[in-house]
PDB file of N, CA and C in Angstrom:
ATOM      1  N   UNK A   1     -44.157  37.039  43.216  1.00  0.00           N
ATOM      2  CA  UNK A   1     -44.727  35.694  43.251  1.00  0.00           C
ATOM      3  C   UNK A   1     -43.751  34.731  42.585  1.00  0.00           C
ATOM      4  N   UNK A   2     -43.529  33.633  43.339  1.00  0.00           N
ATOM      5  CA  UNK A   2     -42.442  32.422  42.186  1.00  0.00           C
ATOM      6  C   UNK A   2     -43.815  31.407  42.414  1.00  0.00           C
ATOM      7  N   UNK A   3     -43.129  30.720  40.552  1.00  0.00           N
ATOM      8  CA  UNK A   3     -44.013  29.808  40.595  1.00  0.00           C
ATOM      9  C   UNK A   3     -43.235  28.510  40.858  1.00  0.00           C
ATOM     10  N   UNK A   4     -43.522  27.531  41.044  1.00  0.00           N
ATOM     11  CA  UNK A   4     -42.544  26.411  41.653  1.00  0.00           C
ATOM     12  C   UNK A   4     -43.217  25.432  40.836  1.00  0.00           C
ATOM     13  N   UNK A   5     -44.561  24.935  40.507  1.00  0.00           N
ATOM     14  CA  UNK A   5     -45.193  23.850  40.208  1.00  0.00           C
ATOM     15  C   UNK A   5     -46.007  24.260  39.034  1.00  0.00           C
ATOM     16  N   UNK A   6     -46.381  24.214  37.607  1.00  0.00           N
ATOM     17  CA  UNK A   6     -46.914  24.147  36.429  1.00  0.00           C
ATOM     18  C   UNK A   6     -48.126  22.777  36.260  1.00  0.00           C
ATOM     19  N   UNK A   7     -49.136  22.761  36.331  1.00  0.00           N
ATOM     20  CA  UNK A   7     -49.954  21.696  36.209  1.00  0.00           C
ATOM     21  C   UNK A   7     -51.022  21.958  35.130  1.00  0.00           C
ATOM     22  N   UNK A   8     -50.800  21.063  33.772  1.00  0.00           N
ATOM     23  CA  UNK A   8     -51.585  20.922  32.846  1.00  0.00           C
ATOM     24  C   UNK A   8     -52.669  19.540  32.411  1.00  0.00           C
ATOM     25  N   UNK A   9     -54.347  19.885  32.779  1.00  0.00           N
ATOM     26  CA  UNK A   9     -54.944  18.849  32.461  1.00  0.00           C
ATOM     27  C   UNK A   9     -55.888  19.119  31.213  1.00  0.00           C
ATOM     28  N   UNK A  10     -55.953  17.962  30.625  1.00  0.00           N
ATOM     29  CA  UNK A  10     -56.939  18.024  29.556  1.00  0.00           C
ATOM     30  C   UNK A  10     -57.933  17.077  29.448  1.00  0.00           C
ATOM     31  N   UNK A  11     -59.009  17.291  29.132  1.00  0.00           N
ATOM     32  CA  UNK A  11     -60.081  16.260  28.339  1.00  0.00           C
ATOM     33  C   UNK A  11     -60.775  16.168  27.475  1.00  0.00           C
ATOM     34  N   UNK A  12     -60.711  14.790  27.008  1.00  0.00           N
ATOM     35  CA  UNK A  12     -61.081  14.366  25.430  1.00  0.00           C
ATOM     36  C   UNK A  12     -62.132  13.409  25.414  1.00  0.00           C
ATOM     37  N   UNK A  13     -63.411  14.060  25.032  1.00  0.00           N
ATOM     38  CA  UNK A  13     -64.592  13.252  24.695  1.00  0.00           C
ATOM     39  C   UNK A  13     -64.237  12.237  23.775  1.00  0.00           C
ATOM     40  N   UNK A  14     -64.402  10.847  24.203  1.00  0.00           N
ATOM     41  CA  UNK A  14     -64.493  10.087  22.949  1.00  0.00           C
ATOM     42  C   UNK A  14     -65.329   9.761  22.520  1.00  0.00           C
ATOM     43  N   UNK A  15     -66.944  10.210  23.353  1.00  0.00           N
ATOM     44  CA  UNK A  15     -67.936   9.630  22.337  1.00  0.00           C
ATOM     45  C   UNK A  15     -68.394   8.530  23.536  1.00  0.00           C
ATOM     46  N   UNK A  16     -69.754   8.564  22.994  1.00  0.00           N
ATOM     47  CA  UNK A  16     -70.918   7.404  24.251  1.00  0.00           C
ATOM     48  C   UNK A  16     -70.660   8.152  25.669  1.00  0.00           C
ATOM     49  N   UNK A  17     -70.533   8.852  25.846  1.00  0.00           N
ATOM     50  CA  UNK A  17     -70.619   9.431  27.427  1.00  0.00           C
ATOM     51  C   UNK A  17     -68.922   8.905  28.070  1.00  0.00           C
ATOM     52  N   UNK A  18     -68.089   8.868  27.163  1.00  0.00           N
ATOM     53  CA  UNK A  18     -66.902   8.602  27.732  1.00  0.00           C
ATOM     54  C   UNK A  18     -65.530   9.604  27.631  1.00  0.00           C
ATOM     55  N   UNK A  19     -64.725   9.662  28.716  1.00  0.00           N
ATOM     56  CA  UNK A  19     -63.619  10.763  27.845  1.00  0.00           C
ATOM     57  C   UNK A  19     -61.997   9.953  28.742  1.00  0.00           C
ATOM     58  N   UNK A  20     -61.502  10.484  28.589  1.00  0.00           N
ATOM     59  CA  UNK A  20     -59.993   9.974  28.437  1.00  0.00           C
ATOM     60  C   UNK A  20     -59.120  11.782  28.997  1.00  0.00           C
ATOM     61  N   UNK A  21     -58.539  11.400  30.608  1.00  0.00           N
ATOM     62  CA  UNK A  21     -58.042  12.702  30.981  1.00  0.00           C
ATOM     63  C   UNK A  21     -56.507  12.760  30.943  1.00  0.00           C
ATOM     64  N   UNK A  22     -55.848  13.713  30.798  1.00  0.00           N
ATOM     65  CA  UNK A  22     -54.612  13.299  31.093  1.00  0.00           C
ATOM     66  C   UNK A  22     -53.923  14.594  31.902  1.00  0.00           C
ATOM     67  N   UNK A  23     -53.352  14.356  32.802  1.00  0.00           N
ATOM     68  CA  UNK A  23     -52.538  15.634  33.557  1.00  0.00           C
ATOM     69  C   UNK A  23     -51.252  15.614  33.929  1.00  0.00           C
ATOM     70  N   UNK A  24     -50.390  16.751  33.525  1.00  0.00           N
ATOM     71  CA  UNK A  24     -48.675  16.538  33.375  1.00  0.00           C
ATOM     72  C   UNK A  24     -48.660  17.798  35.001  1.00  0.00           C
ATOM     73  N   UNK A  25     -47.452  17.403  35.523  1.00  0.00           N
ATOM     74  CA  UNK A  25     -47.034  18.415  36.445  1.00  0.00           C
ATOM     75  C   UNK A  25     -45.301  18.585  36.200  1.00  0.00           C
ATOM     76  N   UNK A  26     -44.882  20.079  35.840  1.00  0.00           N
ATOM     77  CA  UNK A  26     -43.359  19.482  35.939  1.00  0.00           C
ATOM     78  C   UNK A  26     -42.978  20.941  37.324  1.00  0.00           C
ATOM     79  N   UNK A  27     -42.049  20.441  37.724  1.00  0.00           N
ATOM     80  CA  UNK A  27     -41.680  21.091  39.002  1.00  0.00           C
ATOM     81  C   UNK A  27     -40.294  22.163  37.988  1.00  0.00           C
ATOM     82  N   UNK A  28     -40.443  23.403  38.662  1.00  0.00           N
ATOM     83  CA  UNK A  28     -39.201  24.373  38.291  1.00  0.00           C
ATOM     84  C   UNK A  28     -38.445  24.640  39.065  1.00  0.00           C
ATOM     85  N   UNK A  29     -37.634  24.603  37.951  1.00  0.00           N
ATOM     86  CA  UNK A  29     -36.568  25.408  38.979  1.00  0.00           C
ATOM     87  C   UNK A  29     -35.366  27.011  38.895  1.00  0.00           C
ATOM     88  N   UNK A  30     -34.843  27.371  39.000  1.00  0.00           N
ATOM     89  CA  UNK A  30     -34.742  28.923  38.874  1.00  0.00           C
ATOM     90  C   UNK A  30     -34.706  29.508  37.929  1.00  0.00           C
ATOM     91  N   UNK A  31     -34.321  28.823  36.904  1.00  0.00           N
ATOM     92  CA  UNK A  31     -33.515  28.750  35.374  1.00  0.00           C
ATOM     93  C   UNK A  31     -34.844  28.732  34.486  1.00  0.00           C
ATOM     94  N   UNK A  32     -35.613  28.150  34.539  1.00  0.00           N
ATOM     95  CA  UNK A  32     -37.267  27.598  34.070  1.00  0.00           C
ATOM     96  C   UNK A  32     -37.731  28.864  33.891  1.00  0.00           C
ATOM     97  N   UNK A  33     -38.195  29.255  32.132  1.00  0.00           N
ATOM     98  CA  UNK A  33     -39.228  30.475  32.164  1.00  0.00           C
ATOM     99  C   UNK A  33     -41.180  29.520  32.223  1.00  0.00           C
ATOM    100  N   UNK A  34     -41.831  29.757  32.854  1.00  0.00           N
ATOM    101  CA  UNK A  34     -42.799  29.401  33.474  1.00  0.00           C
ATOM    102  C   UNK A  34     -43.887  29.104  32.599  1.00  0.00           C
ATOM    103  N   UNK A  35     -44.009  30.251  31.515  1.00  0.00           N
ATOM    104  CA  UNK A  35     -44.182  30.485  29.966  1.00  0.00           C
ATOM    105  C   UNK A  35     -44.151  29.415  28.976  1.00  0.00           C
ATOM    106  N   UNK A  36     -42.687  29.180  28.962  1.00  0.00           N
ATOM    107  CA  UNK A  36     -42.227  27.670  28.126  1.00  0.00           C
ATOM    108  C   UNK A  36     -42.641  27.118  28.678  1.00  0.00           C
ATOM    109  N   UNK A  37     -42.511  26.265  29.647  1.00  0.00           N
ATOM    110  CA  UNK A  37     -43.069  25.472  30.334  1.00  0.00           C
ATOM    111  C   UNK A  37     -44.413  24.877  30.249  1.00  0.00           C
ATOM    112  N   UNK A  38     -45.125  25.857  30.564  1.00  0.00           N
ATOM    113  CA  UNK A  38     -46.576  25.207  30.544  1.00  0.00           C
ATOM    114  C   UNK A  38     -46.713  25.249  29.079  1.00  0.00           C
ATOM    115  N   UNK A  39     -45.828  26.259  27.918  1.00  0.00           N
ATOM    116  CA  UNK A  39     -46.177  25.690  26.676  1.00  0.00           C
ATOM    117  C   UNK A  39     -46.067  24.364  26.421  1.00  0.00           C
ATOM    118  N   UNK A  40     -44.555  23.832  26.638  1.00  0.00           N
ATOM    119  CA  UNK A  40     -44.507  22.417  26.436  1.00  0.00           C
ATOM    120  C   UNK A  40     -45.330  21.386  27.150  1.00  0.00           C
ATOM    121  N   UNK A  41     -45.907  21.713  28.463  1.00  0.00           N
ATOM    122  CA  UNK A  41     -46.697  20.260  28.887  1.00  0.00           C
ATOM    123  C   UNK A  41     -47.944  21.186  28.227  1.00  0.00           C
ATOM    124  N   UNK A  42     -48.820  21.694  27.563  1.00  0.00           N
ATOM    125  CA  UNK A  42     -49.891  21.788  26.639  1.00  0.00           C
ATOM    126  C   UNK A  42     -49.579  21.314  25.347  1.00  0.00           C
ATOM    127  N   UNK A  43     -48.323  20.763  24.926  1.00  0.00           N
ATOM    128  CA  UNK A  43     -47.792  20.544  23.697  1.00  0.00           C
ATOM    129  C   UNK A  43     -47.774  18.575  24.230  1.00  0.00           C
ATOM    130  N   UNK A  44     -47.339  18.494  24.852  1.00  0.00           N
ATOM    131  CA  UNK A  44     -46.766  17.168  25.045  1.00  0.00           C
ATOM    132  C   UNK A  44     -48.248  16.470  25.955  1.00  0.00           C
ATOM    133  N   UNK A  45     -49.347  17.209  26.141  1.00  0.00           N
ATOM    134  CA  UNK A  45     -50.871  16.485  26.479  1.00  0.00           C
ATOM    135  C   UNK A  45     -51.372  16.315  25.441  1.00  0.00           C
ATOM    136  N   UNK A  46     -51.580  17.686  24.423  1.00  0.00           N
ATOM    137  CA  UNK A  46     -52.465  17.225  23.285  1.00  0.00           C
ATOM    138  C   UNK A  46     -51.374  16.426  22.261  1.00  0.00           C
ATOM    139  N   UNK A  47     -50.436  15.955  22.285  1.00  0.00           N
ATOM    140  CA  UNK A  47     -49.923  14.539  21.786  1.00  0.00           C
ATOM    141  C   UNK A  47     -50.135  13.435  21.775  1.00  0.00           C
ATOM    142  N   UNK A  48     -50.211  13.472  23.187  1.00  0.00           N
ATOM    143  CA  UNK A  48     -50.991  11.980  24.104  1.00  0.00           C
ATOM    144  C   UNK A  48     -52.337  12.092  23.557  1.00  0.00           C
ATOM    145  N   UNK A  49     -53.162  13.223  23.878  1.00  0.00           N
ATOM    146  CA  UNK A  49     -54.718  12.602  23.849  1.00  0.00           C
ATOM    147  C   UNK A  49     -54.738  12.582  21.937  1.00  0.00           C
ATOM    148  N   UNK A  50     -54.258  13.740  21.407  1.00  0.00           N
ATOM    149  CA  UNK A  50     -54.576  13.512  19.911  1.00  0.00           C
ATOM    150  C   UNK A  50     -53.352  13.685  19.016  1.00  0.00           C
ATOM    151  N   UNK A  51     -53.104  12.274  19.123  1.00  0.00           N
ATOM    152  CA  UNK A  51     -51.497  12.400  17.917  1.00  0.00           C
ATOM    153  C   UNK A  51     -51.488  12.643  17.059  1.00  0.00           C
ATOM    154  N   UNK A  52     -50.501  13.117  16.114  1.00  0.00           N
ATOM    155  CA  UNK A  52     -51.046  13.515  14.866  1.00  0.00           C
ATOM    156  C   UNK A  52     -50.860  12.222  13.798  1.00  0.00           C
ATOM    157  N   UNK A  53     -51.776  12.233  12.791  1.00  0.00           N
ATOM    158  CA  UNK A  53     -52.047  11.058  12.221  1.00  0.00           C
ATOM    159  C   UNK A  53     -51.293  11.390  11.108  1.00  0.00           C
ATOM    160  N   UNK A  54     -50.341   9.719  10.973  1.00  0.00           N
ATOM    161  CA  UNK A  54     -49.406   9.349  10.284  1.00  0.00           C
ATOM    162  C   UNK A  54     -49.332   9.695   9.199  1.00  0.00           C
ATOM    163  N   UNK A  55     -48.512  10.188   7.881  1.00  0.00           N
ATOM    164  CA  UNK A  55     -48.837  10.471   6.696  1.00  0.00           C
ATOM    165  C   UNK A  55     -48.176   8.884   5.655  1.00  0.00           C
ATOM    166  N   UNK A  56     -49.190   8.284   5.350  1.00  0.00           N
ATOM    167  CA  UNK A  56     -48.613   6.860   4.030  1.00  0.00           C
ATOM    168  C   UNK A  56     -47.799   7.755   3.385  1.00  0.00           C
ATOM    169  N   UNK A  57     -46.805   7.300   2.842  1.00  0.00           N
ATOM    170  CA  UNK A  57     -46.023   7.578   1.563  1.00  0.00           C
ATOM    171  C   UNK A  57     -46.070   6.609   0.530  1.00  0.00           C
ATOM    172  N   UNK A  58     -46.912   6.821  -0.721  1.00  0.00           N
ATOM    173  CA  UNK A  58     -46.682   5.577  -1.150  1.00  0.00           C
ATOM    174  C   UNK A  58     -45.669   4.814  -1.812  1.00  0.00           C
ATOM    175  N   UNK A  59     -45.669   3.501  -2.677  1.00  0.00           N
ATOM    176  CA  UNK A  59     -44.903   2.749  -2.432  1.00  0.00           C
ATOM    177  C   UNK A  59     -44.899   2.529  -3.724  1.00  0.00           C
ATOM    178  N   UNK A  60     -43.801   1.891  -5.055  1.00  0.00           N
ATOM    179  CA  UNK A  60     -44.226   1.128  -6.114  1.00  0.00           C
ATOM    180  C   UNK A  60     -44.952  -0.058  -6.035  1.00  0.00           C
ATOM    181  N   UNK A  61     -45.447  -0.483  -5.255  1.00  0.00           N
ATOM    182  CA  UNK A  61     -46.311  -1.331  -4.993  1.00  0.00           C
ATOM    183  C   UNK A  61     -47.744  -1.012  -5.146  1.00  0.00           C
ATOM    184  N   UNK A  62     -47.666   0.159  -4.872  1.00  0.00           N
ATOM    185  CA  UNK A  62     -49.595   1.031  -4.216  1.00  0.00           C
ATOM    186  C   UNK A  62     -49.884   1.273  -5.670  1.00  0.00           C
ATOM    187  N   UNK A  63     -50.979   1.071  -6.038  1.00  0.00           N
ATOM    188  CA  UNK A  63     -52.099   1.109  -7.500  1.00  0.00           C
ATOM    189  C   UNK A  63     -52.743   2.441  -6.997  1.00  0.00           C
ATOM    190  N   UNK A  64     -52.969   3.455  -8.162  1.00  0.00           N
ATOM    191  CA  UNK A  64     -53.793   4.635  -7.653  1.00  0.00           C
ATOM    192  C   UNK A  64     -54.589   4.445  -9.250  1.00  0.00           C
TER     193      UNK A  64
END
């Protein structure tokens, strides 16, 4: 079997009956392990739908 086409979709409830989909396709080619691949577009969807949240560093300015 060759695989030629990798297609990753996801969805993300946001809440009130609403969600937000997103779907990557990347095309291969001979060289392409199929494996990686769909690792990275499952890596590079849940980015999009849930980024990871920023870390403050604080500042001499910031009062704790």
């Amino acid at each position: 079997m060759k695989i030629e086409t990798i297609t990753y979709k996801r969805v993300k409830n946001l809440g009130n009956y609403q969600t937000e989909t997103m779907e990557v396709t990347a095309v291969l080619d001979q060289y392409d392990e199929p494996d990686q691949v769909s690792e990275q577009l499952r890596v590079l969807v849940k980015n999009q739908l849930f980024p990871p949240t920023p870390v403050s560093v604080p500042t001499e300015t910031d009062n704790f």
